[in-house]
Protein backbone atom coordinates (compact mmCIF):
# COMPACT_ATOMS: atom_id res chain seq x y z
CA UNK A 1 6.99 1.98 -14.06
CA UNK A 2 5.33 1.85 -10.46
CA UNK A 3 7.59 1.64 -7.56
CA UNK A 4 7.10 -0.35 -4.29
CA UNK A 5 6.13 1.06 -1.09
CA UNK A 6 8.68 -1.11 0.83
CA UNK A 7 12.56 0.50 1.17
CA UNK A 8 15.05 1.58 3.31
CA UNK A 9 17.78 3.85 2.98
CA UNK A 10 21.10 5.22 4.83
CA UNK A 11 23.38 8.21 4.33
CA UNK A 12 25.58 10.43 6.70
CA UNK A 13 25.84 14.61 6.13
CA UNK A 14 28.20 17.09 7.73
CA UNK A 15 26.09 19.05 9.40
CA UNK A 16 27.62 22.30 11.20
CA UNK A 17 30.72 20.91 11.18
CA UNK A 18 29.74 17.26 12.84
CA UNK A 19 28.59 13.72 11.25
CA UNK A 20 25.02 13.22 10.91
CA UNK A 21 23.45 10.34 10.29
CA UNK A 22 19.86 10.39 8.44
CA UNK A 23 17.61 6.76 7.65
CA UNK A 24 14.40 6.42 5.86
CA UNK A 25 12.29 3.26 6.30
CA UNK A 26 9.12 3.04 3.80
CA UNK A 27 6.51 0.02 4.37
CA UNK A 28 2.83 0.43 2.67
CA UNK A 29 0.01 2.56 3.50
CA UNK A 30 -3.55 3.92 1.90
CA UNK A 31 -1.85 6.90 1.78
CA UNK A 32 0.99 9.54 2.46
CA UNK A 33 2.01 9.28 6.06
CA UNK A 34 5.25 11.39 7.56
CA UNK A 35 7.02 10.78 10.51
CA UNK A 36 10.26 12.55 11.48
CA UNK A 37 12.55 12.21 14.42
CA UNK A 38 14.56 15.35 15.12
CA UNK A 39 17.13 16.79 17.24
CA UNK A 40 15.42 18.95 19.77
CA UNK A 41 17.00 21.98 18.72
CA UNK A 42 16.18 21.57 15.03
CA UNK A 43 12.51 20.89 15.40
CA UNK A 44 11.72 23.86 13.68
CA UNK A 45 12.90 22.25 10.96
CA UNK A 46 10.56 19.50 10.60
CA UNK A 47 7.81 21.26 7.98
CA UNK A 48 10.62 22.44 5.89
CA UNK A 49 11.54 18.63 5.53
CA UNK A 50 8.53 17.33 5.56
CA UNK A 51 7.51 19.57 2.40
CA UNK A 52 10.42 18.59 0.76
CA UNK A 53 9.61 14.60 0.78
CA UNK A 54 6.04 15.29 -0.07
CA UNK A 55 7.13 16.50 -3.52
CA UNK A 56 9.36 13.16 -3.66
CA UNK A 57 6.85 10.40 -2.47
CA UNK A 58 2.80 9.89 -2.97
CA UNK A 59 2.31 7.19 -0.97
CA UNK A 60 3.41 5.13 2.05
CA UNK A 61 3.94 5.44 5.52
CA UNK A 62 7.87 7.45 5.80
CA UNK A 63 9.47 6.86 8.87
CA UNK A 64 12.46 9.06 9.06
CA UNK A 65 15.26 9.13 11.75
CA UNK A 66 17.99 12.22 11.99
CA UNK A 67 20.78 11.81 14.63
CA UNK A 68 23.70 13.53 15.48
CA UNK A 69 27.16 12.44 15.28
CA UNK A 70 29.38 12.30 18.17
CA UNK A 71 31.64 15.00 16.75
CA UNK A 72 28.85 17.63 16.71
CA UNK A 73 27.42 16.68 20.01
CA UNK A 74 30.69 16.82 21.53
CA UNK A 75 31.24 19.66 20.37
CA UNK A 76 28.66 22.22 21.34
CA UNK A 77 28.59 23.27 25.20
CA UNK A 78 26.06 22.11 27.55
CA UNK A 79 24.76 24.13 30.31
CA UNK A 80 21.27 23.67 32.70
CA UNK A 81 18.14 25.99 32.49
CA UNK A 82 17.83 26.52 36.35
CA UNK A 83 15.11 28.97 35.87
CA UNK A 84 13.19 25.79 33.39
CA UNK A 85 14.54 23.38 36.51
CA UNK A 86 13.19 25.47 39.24
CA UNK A 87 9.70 25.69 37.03
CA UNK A 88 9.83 21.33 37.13
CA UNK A 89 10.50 21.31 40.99
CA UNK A 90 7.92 23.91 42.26
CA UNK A 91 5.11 21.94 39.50
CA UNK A 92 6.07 18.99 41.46
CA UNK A 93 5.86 19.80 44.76
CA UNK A 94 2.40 21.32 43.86
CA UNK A 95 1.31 18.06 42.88
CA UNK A 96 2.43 16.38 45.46
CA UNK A 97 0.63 18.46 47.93
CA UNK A 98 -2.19 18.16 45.93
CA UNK A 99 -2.06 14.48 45.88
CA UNK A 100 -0.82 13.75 49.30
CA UNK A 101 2.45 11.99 47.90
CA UNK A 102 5.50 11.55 49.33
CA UNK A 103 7.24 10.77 45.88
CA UNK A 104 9.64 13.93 44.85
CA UNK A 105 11.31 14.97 41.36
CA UNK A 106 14.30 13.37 41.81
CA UNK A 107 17.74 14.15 39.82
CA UNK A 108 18.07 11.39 37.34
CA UNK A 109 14.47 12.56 36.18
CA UNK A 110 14.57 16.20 36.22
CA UNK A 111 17.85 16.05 33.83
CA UNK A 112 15.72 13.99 31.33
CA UNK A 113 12.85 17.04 31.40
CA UNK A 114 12.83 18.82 28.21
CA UNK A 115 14.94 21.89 28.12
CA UNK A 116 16.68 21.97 31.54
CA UNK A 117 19.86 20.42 30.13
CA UNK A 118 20.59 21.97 27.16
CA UNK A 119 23.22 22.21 24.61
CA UNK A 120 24.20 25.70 23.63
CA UNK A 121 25.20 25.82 20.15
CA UNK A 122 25.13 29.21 19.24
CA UNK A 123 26.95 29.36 15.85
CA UNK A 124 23.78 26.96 14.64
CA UNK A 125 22.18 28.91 11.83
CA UNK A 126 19.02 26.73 11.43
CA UNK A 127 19.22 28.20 7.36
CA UNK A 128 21.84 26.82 7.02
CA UNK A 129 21.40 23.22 9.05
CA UNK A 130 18.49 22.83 7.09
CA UNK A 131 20.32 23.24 3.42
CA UNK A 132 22.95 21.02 4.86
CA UNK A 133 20.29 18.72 6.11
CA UNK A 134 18.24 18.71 2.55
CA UNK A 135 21.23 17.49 0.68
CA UNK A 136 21.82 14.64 2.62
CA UNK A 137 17.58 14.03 2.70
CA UNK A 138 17.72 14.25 -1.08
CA UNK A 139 20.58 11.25 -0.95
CA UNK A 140 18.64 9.32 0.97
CA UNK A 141 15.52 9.96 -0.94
CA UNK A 142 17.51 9.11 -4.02
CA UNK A 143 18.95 5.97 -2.44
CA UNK A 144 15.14 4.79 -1.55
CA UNK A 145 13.65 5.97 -4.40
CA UNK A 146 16.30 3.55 -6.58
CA UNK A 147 15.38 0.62 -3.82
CA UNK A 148 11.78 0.98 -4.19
CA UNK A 149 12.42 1.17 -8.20
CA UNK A 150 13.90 -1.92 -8.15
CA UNK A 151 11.30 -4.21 -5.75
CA UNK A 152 8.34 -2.33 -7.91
CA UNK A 153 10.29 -3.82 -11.16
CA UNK A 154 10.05 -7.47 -9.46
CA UNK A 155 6.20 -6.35 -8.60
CA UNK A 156 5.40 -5.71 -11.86
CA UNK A 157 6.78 -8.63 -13.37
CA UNK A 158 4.70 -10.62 -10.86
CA UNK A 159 1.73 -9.09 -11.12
CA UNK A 160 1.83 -9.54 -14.80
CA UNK A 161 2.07 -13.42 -14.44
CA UNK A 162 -0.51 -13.28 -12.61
CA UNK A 163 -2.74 -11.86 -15.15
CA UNK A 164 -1.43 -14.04 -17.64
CA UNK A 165 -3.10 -16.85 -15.26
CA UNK A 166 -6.12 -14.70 -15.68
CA UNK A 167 -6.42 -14.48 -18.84
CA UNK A 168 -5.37 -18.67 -19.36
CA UNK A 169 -8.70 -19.42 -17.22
CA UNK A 170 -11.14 -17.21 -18.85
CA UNK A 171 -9.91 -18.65 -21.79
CA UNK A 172 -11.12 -22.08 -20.82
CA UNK A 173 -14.38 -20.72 -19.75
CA UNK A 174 -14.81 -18.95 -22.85
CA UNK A 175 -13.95 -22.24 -25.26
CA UNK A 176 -16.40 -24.26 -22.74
CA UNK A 177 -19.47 -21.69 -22.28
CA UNK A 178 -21.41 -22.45 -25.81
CA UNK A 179 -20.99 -25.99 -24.87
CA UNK A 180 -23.02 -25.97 -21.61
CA UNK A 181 -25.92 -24.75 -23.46
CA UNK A 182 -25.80 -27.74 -26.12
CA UNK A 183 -25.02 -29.90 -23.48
CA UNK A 184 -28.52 -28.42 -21.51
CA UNK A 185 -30.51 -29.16 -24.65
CA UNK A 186 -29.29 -32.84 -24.74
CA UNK A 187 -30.62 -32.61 -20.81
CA UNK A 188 -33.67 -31.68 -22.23
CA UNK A 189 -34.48 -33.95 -25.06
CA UNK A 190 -34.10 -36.98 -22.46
CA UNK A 191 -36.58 -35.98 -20.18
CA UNK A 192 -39.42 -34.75 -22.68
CA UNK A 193 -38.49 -38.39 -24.65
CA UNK A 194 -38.99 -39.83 -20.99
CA UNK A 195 -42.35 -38.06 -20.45
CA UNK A 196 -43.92 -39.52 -24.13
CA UNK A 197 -44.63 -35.40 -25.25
CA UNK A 198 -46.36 -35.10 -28.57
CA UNK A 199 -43.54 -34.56 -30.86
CA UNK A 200 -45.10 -30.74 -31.65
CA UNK A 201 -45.25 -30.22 -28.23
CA UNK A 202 -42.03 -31.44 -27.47
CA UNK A 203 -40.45 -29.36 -29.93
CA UNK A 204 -42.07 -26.40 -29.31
CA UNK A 205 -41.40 -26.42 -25.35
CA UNK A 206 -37.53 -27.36 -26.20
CA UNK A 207 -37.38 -24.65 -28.08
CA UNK A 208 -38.16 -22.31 -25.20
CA UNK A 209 -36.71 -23.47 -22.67
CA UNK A 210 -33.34 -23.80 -24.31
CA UNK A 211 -33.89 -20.20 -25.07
CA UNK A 212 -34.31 -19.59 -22.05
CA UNK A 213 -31.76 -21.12 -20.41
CA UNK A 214 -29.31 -19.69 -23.57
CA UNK A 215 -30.04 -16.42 -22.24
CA UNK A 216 -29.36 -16.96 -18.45
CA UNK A 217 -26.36 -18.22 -19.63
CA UNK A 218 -24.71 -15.80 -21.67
CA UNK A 219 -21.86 -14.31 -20.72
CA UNK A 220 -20.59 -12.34 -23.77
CA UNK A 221 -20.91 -8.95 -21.60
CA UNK A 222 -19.07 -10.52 -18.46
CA UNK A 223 -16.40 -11.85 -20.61
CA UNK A 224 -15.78 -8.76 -22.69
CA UNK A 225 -15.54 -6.33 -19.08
CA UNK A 226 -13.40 -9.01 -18.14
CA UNK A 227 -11.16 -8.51 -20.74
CA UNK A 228 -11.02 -5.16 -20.88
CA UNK A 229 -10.11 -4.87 -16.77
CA UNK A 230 -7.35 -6.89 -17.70
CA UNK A 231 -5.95 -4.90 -20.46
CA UNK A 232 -6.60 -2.02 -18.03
CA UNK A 233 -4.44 -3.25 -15.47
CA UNK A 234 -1.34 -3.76 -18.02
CA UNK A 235 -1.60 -0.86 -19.08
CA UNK A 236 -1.66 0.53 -15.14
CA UNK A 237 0.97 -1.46 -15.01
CA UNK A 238 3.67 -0.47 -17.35
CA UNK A 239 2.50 3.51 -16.75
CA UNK A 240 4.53 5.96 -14.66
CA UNK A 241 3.32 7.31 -11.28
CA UNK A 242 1.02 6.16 -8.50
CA UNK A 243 -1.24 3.26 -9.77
CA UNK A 244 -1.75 1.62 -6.97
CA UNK A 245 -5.28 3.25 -6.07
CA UNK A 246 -6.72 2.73 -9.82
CA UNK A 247 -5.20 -1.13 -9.87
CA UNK A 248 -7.29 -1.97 -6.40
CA UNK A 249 -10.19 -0.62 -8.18
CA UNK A 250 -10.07 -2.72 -11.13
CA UNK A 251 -9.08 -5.77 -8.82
CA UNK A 252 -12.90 -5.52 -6.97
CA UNK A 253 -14.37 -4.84 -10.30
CA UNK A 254 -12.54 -8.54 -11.71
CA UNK A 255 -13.92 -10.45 -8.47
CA UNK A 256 -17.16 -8.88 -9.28
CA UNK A 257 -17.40 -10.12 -12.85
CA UNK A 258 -15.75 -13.54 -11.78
CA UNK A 259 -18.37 -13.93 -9.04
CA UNK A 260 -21.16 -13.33 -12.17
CA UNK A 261 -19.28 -15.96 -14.13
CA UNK A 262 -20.14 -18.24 -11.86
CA UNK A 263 -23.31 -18.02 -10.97
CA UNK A 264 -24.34 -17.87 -14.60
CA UNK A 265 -22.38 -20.79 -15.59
CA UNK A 266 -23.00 -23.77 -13.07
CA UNK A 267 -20.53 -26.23 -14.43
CA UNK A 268 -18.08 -28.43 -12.20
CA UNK A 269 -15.71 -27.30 -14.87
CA UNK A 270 -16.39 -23.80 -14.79
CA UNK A 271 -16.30 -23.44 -10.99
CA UNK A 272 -12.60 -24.89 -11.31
CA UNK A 273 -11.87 -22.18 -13.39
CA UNK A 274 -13.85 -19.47 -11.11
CA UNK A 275 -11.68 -20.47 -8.34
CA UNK A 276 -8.25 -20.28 -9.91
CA UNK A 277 -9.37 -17.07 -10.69
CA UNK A 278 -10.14 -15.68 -7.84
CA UNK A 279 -7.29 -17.22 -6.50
CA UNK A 280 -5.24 -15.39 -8.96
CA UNK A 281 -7.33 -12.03 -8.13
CA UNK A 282 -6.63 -12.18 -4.31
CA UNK A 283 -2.88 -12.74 -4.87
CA UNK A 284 -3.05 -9.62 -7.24
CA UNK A 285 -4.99 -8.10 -4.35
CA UNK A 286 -2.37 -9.14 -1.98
CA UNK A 287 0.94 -8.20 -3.63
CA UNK A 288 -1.01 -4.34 -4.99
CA UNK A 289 -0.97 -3.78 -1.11
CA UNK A 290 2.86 -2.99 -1.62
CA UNK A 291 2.51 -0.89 -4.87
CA UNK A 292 2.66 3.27 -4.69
């Protein structure tokens, strides 16, 4: 069954000895979209990761946070990079000859460069942070992949009663669309009795124009595609995978034979129904948005 786009999830990993804490947030998106907040000193890290939730998710924009616990940050030594420091002062006074400024690189923002404090954890085997790290991504994964499960369930169910409301209009239109055409040839017999035709003539030009006018008016085709989008999207619906793409597809195509409908069948009747449908379409529209 498809899954929702929408989750969150929250786990902690020991991680070189320390607590660390790792959250995944998932909203929807056209497509697969990664972002990853690391610890400076496991940045190289961030492909390996990123490959590894690629071949866990399809779609959706992935925003996920890694943080240290206090018991590994207290724990590794912090020393400056004076030669990094030095690098940050002499770039500033350069620029502020060169822009005739009296403002200076003062402490509180030098320490907040990147790389002049640093901590020096030298027993950090990134090999090893990262398989530590990947079991506690694959919880989390886990833990959002059983969230999103869950809301795509409720998504499902909805999107089905929404195509049951499809399916209860057409139904209508279809028991009502041979009637319009009877009801055009009554139309018709008025005004040729109103104009005093011959009665061969009268005949004769009924018969044509209710042809005619019974052609404009079918349907069948419209209500047959309409049908079968329908069935399409059920059967989307209670697949496995990513379905969201293929579902938006069919969605355009059922506003396009709706808006045909329509403007074939102009009945105050019929255009009730033509709404509630696309009424019904748009909310389809709407809650797809959410679906992987």
């Amino acid at each position: 069954m498809p899954c929702s786009m929408t989750g969150f999830a929250r786990t902690e990993v020991m991680v070189n000895g320390g607590q660390t804490t790792i959250e995944i947030s998932s909203v929807n998106h056209r497509f697969l979209e990664i972002s990853i907040r690391l610890p400076g000193q496991w940045s190289a890290l961030e492909s390996s990761l990123r490959e590894l939730m690629r071949g866990r998710i399809v779609r959706g924009k992935i925003n996920v946070s890694i943080r240290l616990g206090k018991t590994l940050s207290s724990s590794a030594p912090i020393y400056v990079d004076t030669d990094r420091a030095r690098q940050y002062i002499d770039a500033s006074r350069t620029l502020m000859h060169l822009m005739s400024s009296t403002d200076s690189l003062t402490l509180d923002k030098l320490v907040t460069l990147d790389g002049v404090v640093v901590s020096d954890e030298e027993s950090s085997d990134l090999e090893t942070v990262l398989e530590q790290l990947s079991v506690g991504l694959e919880e989390a994964l886990n833990q959002l992949s059983a969230m999103r499960s869950r809301e795509g369930a409720l998504l499902v169910e909805a999107l089905h009663g929404h195509l049951n409301d499809l399916e209860k209009n057409l139904a209508r239109i279809e028991e009502r669309a041979p009637r319009l055409v009877l009801a055009y040839e009554e139309k018709l017999r008025q005004r040729i009795a109103e104009i005093n035709l011959e009665v061969g003539v009268k005949e004769e030009r009924l018969a044509m124009e209710v042809a005619l006018m019974a052609d404009r008016m079918d349907v069948t085709e419209e209500l047959v595609r309409f049908r079968a989008h329908v069935l399409h999207c059920r059967e989307l619906l209670d697949a496995e995978g990513s379905v969201g793409r293929d579902l938006n597809f069919l969605v355009q195509e059922l506003l396009r034979e709706a808006n045909t409908l329509g403007s074939k069948l102009r009945d105050v009747e019929v255009s009730r129904d033509v709404i509630e449908i696309k009424t019904e379409i748009e909310k389809l529209r709407e809650q797809l948005q959410n679906l992987e």
